[in-house]
Protein backbone atom coordinates (compact mmCIF):
# COMPACT_ATOMS: atom_id res chain seq x y z
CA UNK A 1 -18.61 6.49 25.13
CA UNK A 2 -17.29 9.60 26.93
CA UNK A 3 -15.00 12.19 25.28
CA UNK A 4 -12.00 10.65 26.67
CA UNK A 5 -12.19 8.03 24.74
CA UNK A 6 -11.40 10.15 21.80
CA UNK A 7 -7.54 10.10 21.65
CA UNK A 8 -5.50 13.24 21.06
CA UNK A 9 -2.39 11.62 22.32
CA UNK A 10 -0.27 11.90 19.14
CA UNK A 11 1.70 15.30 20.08
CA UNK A 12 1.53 18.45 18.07
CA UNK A 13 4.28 18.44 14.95
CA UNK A 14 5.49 19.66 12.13
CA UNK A 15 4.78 18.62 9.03
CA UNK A 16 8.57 16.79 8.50
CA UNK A 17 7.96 15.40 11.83
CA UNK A 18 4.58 13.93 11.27
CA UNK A 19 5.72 12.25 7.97
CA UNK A 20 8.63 10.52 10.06
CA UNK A 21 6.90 9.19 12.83
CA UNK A 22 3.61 8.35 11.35
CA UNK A 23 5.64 6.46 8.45
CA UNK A 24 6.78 3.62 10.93
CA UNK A 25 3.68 2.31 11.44
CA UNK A 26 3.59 1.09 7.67
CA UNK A 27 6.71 -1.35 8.82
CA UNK A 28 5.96 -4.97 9.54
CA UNK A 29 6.03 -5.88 13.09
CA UNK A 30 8.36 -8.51 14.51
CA UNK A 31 6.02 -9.72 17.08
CA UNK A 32 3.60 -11.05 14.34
CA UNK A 33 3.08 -14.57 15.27
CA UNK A 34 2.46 -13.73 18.96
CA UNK A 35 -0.36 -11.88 17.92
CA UNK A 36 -1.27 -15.16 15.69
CA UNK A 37 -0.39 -17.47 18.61
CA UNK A 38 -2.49 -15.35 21.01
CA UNK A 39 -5.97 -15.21 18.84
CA UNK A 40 -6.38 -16.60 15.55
CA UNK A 41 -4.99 -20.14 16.43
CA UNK A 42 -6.29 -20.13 20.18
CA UNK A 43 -6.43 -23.55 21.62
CA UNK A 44 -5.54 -24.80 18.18
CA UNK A 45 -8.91 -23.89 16.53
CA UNK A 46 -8.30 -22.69 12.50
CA UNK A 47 -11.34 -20.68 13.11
CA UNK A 48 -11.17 -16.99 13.10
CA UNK A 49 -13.53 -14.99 15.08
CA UNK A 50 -15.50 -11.87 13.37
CA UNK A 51 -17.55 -9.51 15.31
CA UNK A 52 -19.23 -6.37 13.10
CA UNK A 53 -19.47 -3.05 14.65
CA UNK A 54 -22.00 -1.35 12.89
CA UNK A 55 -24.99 -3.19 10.96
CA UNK A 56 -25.91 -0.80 8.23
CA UNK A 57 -26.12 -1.50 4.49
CA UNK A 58 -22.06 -1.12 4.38
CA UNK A 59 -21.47 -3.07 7.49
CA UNK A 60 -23.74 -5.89 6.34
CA UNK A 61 -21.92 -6.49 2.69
CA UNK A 62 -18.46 -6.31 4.49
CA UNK A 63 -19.50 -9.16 6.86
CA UNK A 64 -20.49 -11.04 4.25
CA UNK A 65 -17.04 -9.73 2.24
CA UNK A 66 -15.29 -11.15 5.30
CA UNK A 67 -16.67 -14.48 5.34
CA UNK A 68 -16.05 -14.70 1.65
CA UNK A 69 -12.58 -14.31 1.96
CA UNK A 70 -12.23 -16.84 4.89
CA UNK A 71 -14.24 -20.49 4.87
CA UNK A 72 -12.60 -21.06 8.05
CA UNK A 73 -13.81 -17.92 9.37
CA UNK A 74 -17.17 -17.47 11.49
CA UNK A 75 -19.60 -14.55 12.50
CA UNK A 76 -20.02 -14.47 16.30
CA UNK A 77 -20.77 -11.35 17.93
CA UNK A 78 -22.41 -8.02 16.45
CA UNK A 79 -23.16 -4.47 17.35
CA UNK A 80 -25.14 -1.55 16.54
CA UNK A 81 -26.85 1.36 18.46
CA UNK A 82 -29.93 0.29 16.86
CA UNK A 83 -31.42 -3.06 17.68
CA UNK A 84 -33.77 -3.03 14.54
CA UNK A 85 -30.74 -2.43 12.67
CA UNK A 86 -28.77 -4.98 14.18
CA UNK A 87 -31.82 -8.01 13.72
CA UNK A 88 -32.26 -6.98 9.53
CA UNK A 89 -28.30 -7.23 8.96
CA UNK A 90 -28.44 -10.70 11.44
CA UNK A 91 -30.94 -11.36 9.02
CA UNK A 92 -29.21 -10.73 5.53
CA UNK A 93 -25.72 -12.11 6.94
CA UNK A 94 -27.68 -15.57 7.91
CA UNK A 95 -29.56 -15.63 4.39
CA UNK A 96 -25.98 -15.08 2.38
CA UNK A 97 -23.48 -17.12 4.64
CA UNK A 98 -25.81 -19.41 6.60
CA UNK A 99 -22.76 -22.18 7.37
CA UNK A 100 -20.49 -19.11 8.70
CA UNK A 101 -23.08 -17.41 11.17
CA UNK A 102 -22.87 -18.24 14.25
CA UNK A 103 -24.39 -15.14 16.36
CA UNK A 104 -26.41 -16.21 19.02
CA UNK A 105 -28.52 -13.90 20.69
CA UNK A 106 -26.88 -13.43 23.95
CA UNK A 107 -23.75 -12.03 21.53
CA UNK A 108 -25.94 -9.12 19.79
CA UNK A 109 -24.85 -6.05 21.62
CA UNK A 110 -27.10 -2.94 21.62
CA UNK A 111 -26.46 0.93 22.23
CA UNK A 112 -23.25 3.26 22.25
CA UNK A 113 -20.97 1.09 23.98
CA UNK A 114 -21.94 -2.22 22.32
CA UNK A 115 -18.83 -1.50 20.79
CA UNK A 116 -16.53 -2.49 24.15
CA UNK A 117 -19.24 -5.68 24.75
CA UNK A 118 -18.26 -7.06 21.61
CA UNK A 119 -14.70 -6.92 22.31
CA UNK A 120 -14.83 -8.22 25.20
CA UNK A 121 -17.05 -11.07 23.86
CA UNK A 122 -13.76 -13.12 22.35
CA UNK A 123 -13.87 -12.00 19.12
CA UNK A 124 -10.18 -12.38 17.54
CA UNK A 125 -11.07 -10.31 14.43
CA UNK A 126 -13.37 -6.60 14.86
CA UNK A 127 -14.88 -4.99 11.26
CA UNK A 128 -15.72 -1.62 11.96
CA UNK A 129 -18.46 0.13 10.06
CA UNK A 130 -20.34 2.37 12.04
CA UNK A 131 -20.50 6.50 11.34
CA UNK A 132 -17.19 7.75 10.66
CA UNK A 133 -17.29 9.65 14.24
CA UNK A 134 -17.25 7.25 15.93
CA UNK A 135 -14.18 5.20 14.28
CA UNK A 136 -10.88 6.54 16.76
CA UNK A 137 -12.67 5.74 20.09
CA UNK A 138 -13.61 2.08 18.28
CA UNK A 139 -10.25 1.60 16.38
CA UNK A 140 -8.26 2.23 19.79
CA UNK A 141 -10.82 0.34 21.82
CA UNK A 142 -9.67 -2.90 19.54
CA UNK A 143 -6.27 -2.49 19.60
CA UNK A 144 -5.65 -2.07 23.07
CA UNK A 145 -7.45 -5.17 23.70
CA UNK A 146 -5.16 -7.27 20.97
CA UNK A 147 -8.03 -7.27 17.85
CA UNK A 148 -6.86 -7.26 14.09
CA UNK A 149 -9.42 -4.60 12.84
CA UNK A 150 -11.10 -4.02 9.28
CA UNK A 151 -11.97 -0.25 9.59
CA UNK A 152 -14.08 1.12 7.11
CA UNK A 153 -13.38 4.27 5.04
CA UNK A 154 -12.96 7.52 6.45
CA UNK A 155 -11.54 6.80 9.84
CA UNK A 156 -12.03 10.06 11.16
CA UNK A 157 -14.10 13.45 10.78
CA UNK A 158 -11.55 15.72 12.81
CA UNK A 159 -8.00 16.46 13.28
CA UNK A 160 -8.18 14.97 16.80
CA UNK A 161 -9.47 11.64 15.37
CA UNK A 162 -6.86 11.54 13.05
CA UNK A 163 -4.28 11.70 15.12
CA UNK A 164 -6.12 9.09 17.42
CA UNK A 165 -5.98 6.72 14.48
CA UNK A 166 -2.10 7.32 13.97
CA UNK A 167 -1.65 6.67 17.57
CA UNK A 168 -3.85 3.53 17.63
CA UNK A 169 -1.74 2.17 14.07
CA UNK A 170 1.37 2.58 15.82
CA UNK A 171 0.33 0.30 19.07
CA UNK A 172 -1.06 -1.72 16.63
CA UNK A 173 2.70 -2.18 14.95
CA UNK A 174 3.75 -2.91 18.14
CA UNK A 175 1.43 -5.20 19.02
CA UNK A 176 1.69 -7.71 16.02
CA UNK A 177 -1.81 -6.79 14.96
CA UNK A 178 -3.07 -6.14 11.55
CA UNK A 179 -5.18 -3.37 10.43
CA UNK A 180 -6.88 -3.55 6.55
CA UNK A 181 -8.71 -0.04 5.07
CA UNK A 182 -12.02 -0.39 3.48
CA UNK A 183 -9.83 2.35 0.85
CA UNK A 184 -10.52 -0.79 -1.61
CA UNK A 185 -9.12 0.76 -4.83
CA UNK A 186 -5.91 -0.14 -2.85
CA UNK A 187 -6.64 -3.94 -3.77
CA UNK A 188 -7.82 -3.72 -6.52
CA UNK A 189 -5.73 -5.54 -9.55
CA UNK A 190 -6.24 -2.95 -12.30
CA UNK A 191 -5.68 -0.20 -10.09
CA UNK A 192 -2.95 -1.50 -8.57
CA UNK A 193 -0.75 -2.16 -11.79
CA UNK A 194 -1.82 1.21 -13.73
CA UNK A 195 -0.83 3.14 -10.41
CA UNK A 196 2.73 0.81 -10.34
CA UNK A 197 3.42 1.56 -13.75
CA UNK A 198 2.44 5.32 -13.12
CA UNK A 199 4.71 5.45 -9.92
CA UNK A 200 7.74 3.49 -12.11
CA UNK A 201 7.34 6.47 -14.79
CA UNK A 202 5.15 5.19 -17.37
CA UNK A 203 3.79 8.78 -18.09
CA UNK A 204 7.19 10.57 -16.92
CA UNK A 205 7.22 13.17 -13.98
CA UNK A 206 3.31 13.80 -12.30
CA UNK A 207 2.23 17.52 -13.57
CA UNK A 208 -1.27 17.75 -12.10
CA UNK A 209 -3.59 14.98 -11.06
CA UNK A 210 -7.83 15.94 -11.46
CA UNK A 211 -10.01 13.78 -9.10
CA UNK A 212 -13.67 13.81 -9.80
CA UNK A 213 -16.19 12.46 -8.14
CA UNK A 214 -19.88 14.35 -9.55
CA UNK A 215 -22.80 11.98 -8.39
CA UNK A 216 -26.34 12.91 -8.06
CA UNK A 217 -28.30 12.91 -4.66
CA UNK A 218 -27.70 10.41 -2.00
CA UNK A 219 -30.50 9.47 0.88
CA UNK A 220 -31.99 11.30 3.43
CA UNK A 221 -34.20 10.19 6.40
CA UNK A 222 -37.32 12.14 7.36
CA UNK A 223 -37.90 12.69 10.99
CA UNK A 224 -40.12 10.62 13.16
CA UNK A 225 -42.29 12.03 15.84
CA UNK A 226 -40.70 10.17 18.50
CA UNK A 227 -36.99 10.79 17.73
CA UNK A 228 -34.89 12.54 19.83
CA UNK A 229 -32.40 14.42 18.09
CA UNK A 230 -29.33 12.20 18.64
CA UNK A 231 -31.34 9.52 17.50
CA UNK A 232 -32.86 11.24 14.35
CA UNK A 233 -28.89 12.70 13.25
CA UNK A 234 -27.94 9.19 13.90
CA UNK A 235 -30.13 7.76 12.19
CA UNK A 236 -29.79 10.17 8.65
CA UNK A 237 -26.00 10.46 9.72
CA UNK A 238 -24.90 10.61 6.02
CA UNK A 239 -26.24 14.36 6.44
CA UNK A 240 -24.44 15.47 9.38
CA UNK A 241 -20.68 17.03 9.12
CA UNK A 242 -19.93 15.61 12.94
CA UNK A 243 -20.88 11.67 11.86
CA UNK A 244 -19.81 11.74 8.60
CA UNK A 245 -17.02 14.21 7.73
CA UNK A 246 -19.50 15.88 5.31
CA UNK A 247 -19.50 13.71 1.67
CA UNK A 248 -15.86 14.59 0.52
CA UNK A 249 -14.87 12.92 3.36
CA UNK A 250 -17.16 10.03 3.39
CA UNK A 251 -17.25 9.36 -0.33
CA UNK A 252 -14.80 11.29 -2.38
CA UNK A 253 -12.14 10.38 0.39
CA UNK A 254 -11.78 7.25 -2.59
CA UNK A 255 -10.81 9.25 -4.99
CA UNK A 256 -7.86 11.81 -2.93
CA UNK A 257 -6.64 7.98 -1.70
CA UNK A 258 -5.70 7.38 -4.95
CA UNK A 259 -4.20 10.55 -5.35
CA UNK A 260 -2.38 10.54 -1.71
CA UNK A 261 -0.82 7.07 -3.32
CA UNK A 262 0.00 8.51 -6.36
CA UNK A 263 2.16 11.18 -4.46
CA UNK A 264 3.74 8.72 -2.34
CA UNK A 265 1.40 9.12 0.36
CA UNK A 266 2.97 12.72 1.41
CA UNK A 267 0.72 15.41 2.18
CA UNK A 268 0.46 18.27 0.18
CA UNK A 269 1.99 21.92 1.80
CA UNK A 270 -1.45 23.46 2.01
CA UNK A 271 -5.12 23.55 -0.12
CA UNK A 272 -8.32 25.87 -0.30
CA UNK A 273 -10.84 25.78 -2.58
CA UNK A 274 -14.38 26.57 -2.73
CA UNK A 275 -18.09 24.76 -2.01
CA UNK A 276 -21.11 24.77 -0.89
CA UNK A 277 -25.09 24.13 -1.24
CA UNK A 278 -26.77 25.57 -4.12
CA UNK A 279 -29.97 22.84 -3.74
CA UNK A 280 -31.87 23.24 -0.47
CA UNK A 281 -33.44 19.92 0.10
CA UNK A 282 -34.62 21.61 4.05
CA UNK A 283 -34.02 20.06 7.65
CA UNK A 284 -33.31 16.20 6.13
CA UNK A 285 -30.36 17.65 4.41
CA UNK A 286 -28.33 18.04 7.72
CA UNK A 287 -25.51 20.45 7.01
CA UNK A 288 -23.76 19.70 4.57
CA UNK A 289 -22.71 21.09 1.45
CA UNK A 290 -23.55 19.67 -2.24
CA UNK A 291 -20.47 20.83 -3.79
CA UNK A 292 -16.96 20.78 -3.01
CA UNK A 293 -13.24 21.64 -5.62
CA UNK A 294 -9.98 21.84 -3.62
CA UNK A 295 -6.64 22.43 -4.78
CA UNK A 296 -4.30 20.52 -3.03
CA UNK A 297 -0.77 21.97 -3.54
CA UNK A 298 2.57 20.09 -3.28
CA UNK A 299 5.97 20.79 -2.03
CA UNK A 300 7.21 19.86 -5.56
CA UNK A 301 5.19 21.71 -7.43
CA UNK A 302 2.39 18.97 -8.20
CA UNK A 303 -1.49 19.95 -7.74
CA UNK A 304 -4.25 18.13 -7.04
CA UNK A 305 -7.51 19.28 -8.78
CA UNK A 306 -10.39 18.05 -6.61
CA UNK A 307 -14.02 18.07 -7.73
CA UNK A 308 -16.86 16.45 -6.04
CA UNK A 309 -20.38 16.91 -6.03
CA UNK A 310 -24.07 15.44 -4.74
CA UNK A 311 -26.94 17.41 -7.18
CA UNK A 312 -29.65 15.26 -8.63
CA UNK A 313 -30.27 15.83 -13.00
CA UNK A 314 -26.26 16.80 -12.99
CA UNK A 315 -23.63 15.78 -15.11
CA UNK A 316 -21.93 12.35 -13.59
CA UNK A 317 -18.37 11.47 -13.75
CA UNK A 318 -16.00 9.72 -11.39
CA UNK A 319 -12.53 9.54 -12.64
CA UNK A 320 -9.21 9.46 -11.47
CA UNK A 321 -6.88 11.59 -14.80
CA UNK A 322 -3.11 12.04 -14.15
CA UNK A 323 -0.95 14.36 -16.25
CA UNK A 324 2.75 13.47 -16.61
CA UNK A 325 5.88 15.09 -19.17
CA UNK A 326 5.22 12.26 -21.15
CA UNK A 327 1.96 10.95 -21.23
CA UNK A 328 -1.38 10.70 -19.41
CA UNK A 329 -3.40 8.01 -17.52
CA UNK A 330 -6.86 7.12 -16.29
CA UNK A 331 -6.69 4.68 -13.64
CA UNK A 332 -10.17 3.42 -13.44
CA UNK A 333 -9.63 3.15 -17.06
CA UNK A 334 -6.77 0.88 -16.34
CA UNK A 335 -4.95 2.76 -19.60
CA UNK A 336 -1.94 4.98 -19.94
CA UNK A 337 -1.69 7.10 -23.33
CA UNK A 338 1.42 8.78 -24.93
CA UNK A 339 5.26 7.58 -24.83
CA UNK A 340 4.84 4.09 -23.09
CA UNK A 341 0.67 3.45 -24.36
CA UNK A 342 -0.36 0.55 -22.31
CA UNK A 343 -3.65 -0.85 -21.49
CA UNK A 344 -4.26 -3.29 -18.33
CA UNK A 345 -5.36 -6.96 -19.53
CA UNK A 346 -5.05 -8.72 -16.19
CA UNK A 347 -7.44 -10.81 -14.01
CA UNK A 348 -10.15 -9.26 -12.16
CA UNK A 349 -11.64 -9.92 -8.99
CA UNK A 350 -14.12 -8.44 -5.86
CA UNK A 351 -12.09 -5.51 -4.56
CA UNK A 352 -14.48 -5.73 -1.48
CA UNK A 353 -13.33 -9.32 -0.73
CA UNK A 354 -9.91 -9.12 -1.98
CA UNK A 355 -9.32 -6.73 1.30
CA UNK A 356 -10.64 -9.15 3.37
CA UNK A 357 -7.98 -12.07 1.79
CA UNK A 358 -5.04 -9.64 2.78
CA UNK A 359 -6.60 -9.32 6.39
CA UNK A 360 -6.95 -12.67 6.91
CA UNK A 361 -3.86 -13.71 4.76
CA UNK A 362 -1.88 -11.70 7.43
CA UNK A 363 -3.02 -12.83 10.37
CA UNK A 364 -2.65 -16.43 9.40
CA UNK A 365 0.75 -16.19 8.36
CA UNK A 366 1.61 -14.85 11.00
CA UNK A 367 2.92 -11.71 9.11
CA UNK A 368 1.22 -8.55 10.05
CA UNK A 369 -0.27 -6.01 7.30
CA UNK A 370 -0.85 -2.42 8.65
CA UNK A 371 -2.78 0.05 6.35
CA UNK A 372 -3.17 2.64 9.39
CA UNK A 373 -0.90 5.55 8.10
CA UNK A 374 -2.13 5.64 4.53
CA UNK A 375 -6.09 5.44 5.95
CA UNK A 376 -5.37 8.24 8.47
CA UNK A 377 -3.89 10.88 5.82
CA UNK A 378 -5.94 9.99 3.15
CA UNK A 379 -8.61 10.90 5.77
CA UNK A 380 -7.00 14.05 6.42
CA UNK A 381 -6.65 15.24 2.90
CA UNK A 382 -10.46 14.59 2.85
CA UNK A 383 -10.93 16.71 5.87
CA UNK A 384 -8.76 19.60 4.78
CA UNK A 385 -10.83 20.04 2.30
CA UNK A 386 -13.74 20.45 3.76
CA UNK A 387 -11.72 22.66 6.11
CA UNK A 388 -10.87 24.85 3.62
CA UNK A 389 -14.44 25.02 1.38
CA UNK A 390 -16.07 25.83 4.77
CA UNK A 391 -13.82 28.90 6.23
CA UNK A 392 -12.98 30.28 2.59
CA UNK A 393 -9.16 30.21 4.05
CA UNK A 394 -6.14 28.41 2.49
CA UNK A 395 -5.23 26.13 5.19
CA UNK A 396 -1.55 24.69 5.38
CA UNK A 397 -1.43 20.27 6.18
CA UNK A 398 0.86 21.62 9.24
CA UNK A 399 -2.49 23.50 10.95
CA UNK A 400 -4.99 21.04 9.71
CA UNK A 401 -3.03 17.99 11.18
CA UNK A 402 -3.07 19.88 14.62
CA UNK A 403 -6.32 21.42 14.75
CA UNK A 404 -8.30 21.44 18.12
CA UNK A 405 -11.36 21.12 16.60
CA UNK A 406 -12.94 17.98 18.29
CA UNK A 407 -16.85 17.53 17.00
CA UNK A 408 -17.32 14.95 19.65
CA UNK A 409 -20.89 15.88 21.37
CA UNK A 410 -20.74 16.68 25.38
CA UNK A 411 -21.65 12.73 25.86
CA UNK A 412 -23.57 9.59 24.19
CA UNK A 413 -26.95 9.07 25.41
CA UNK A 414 -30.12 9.53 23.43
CA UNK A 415 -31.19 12.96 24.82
CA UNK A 416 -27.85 14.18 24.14
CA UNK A 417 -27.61 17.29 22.35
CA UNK A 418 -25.96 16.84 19.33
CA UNK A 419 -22.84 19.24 18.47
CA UNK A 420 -25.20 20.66 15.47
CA UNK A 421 -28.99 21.86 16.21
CA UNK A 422 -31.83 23.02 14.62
CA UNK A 423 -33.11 26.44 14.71
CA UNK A 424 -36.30 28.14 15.23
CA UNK A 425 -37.20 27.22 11.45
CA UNK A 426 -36.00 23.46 12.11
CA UNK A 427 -32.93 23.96 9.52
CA UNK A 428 -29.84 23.13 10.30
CA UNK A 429 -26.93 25.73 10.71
CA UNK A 430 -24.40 25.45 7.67
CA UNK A 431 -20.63 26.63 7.50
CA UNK A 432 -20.11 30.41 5.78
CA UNK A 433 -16.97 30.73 3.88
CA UNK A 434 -14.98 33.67 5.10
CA UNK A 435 -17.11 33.83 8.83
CA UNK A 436 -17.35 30.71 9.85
CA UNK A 437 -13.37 30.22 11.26
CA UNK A 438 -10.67 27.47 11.19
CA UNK A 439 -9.85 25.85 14.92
């Protein structure tokens, strides 16, 4: 992977203008089925191709996700820097779906650009779920070569990536292809009506929305004598603000999705906020914060409360409360209270596979689904706010949207130094609101 494969094509814009062209790529395209005709039906098979990018926990239950959506589709390539990660997911997948793996070892691609072998190994359907970093360069690898693409949640950790990922949803429009978000509330039945009834006026005009998302302590990887230090940040990449986006952008980037849909999917006129780390776990931590609450502020008036935090023996909530003139709802609740006081009594189902069905769905009827946009700025929303916690500035969607900050490292190899390194004391630098300063 070299730096150029990390796309800033999309050209600088205004907010108005970003919102116009980025909105086309949620049309459908017209050249569906000669995306269809080109891969999924090849040679008249009914068998879709999957190849996984990625072979972590996440990457391993979306394979299987994928195959549960699709008897008809199989497992035949996989990829992963690691090759011990890649043989335990092999593994798992082969235990869970054994009649839908078919991965044979000369199709289990190792190291940074495994990524480009698997594409290139005939795959007609790519899941991507490696570190958020590295999602752009991978998203716009599979388009260009004609791949419908899962992409995991975020899809970026920069404004450059972003606008890679806009770029890459567009060509994908044109192309016929279909792109599905691992943003999964998005397909999920509950969610999905007590947002439609919110957007149809259920609780009147939107006030304020809160989004919390207060969880205690996720992992961390201790060091190994023998790591360099690409491969130990890649390894406890959960930690690192360059792989991961920091964890508003890696986890609570669920919650400010739902809020993004709730407002339409426009971006908000500007947001600061405040965060950091009050519990100093030492090197393993990365650097990261543990606490994050952004105020995202709307053209209309509208704000978006945002509260997220990682501290072990805390208080836990994750909720999703919206404020209207006449009433309020909690979505995860699936219940709206005052004027119209409805509760949701529909069917159920596996969020994580129902994704998958509208991937597949698509591609076999030849009618392309494209999640790109809404992925890409509920991305950004994440990453503005960690903009904004770690310069101390209010920072307008306008500046974020074009910022030149690119945390892409000089170049992939495992001596590599990593944009973020350790000092004398082997701690990791951290962001310092009001000195460390917005690109």
């Amino acid at each position: 992977m070299s730096n150029a494969d990390k796309s800033q094509a999309t050209p600088r814009s205004s907010r108005r203008n970003f919102l116009k062209t980025s909105t086309a790529a949620l049309g459908t395209a017209t050249i569906g089925s000669l995306a269809v005709g080109r891969s999924a039906h090849a040679a008249g098979s009914d068998i879709l191709k999957v190849g996984l990018v990625g072979c972590g926990g996440r990457g391993t239950g979306a394979a299987v996700n994928a195959l549960n959506a699709d008897k008809n589709a199989k497992l035949t390539a996989m990829a992963d820097a690691f090759e011990d990660r890649l043989k335990s997911s092999r593994e798992r997948i082969k235990k869970a779906k054994p009649d839908q793996m078919a991965v044979t070892d000369d199709h289990c691609f190792v190291g940074f650009d495994a990524y480009q072998k698997l594409i290139a190994s005939g795959v007609d359907v790519v899941v991507l779920a490696t570190t958020p970093h590295f999602r752009p360069m991978q998203l716009k690898a599979c388009v260009e070569a004609g791949k419908h693409v899962f992409a995991e949640k975020p899809v970026a950790v920069d404004g450059p990536g972003v606008r890679s990922v806009l770029a890459s949803a567009e060509l994908a429009k044109q192309k016929g292809l279909s792109i599905v978000s691992g943003l999964c509330w998005r397909y999920h039945p509950g969610v999905k009506e007590t947002i439609g009834r919110i957007l149809d006026g259920a609780i009147g005009d939107i006030v304020a929305i809160q989004e919390t998302y207060l969880t205690g302590a996720l992992w961390k990887r201790e060091r190994k004598p023998d790591q360099t230090e690409m491969q130990y940040q890649m390894l406890n990449w959960y930690n690192f603000h360059w792989l991961a986006g920091d964890f508003n952008t890696e986890q609570h980037v669920h919650s400010l999705d739902k809020a993004g849909w709730l407002m339409h999917d426009e971006p908000p006129a500007r947001a600061w906020g405040t965060g950091g780390r009050q519990i100093d776990a030492g090197p393993k931590h990365g650097d990261i914060y543990d606490h994050h609450a952004v105020c995202y502020e709307h053209e209309n008036g509208v704000r978006v409360y945002s509260y997220c935090r990682q501290q072990a023996g805390c208080f836990n909530n994750v909720t999703d409360v919206i404020l209207g003139t006449k009433g309020q709802a909690n979505v995860l609740k699936f219940r709206i209270d005052g004027e119209n006081e409805w509760r949701y009594k529909g069917k159920g189902g596996n969020m994580l596979d129902l994704e998958h069905e509208a991937l597949f769905g698509a591609i076999r009827s030849g009618k392309p689904i494209n999640n790109g946009v809404y992925m890409a700025r509920s991305t950004m929303l994440a990453i503005l706010g960690r903009m904004v916690d770690y310069t101390g500035q209010a920072i307008t969607w306008d500046q974020a949207i074009n910022s030149k900050q690119d945390l892409s490292p000089k170049s992939y190899t495992w001596d590599a130094e990593p944009p973020v390194m350790p000092g004398p004391d082997g701690r990791y630098p951290m962001a310092i609101p009001g000195v460390t300063k917005f690109v």
